[in-house]
Protein backbone atom coordinates (compact mmCIF):
# COMPACT_ATOMS: atom_id res chain seq x y z
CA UNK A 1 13.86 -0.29 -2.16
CA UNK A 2 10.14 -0.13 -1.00
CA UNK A 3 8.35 -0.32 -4.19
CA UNK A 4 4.83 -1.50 -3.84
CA UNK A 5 4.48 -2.99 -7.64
CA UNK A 6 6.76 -6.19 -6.66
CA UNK A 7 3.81 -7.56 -3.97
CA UNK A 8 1.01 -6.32 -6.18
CA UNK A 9 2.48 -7.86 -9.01
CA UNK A 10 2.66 -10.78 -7.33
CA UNK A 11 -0.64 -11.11 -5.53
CA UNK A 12 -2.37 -10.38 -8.85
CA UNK A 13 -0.07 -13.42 -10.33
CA UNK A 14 -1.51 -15.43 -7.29
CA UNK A 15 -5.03 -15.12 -7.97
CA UNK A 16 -4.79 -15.94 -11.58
CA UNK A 17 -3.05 -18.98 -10.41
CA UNK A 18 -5.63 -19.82 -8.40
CA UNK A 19 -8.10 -18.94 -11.08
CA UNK A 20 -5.85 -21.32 -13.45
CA UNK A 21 -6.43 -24.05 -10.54
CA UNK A 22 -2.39 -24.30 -9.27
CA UNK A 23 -2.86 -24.39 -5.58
CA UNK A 24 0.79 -24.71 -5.16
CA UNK A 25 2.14 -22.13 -7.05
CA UNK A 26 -0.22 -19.42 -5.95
CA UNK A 27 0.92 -20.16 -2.43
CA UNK A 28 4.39 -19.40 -3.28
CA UNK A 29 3.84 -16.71 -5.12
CA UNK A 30 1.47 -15.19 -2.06
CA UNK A 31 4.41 -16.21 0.18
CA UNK A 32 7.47 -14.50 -1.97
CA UNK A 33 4.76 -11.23 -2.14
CA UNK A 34 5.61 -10.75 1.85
CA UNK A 35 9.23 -9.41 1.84
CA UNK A 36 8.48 -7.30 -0.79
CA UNK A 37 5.19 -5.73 1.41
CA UNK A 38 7.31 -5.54 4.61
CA UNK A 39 9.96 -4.17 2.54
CA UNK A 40 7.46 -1.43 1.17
CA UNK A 41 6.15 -1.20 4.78
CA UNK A 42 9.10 -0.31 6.16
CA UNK A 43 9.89 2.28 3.77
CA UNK A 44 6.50 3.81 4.12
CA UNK A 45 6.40 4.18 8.17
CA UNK A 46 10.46 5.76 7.92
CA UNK A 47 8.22 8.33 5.14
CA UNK A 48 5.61 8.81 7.36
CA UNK A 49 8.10 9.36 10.46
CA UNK A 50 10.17 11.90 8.19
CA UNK A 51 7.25 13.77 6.67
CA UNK A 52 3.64 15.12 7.49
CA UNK A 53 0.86 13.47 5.48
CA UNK A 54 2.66 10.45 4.60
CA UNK A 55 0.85 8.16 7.12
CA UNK A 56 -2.34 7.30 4.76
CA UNK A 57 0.73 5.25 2.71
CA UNK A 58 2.17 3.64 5.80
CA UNK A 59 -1.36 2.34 6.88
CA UNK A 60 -1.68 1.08 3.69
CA UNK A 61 1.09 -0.89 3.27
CA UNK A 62 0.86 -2.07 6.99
CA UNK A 63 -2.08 -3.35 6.25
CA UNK A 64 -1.18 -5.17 2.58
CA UNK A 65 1.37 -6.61 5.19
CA UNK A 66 -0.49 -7.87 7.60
CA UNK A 67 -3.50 -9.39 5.24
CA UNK A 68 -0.76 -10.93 2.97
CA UNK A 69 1.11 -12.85 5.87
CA UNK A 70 -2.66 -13.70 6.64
CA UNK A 71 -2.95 -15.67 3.25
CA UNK A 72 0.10 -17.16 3.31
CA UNK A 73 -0.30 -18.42 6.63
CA UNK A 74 -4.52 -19.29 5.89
CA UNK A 75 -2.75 -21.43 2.80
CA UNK A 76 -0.29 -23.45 4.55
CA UNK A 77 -2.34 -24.58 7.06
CA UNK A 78 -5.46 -25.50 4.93
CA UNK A 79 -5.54 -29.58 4.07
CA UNK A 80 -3.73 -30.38 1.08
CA UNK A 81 -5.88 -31.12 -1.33
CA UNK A 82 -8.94 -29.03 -0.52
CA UNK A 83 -10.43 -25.89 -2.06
CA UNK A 84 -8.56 -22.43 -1.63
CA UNK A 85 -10.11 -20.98 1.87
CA UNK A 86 -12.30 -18.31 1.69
CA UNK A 87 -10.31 -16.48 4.12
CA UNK A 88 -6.79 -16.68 2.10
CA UNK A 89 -8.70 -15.49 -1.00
CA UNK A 90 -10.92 -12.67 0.68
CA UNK A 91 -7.21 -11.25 3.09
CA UNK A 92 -4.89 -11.51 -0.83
CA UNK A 93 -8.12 -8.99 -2.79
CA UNK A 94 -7.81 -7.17 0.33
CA UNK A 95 -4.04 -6.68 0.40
CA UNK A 96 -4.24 -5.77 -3.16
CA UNK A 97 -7.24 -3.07 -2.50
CA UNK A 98 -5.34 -2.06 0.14
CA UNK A 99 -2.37 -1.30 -2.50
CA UNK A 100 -5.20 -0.28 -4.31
CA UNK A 101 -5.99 2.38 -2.15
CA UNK A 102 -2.72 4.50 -1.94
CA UNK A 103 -2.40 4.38 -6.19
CA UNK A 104 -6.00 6.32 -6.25
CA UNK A 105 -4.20 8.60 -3.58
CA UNK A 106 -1.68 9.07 -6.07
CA UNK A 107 -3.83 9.51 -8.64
CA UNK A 108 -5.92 12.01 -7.35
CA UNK A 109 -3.35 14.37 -5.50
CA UNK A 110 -2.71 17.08 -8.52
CA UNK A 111 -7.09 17.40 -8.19
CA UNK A 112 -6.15 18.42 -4.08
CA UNK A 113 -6.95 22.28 -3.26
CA UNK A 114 -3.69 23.69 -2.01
CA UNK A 115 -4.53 26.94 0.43
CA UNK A 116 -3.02 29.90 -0.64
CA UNK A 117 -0.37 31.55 1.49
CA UNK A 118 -1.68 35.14 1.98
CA UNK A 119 0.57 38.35 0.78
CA UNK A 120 2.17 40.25 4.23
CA UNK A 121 0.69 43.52 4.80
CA UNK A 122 3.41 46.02 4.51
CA UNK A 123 3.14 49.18 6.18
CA UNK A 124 4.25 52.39 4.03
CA UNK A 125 4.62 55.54 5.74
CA UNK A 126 5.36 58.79 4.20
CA UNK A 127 8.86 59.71 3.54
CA UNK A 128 9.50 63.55 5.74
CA UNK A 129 12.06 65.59 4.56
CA UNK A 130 14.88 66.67 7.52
């Protein structure tokens, strides 16, 4: 299952941790957030494979994947002990605006102007008698 909640869930849990000042468990929280993205990912590009107009999703969640595993890696290899980088913090409210992104989508598809399929012109001739 590909459900996007799980890593926004979690990434919002990870910067109130860091807000709360626990270093260590807003890293693992950032770090269990990544199978759940590539699991949402992965669902998303098989969608956008099957299915026209499914791509804005996949990018979406590509990208949540990518800046996530970007944080996680930005965190473990920051010196213990030292403030949260600026890049781990800036690439996790990126993943989640990223997330952001496809729940406006969402929102706003019943506003999105459907064209109309035009009625066939049919052709009536008069009927002759034999």
């Amino acid at each position: 299952m590909g459900s996007r909640v799980l890593p926004l869930s979690l990434g919002l849990a990870a910067l109130l941790a860091d807000a709360a000042g626990l270093r260590g468990a807003a890293f693992y929280l950032v770090l269990l957030a990544v199978p759940g993205a590539a699991a949402a990912a992965f669902v998303s590009a098989g969608d956008a494979f099957e299915r026209a107009g499914a791509w804005p999703r996949a990018a979406s969640t590509t990208l949540a994947l990518f800046l996530l595993v970007t944080a996680s890696a930005v965190r473990e290899n920051a010196p213990h002990g030292a403030a949260v980088p600026v890049l781990a913090t800036s690439a996790l409210v990126a993943a989640l605006v990223a997330y952001g992104l496809s729940l406006v989508g969402w929102l706003l598809e019943p506003l999105r102007v459907w064209p109309r399929a035009r009625a066939a012109r049919v052709r009536v001739e008069a009927a002759t008698d034999p």
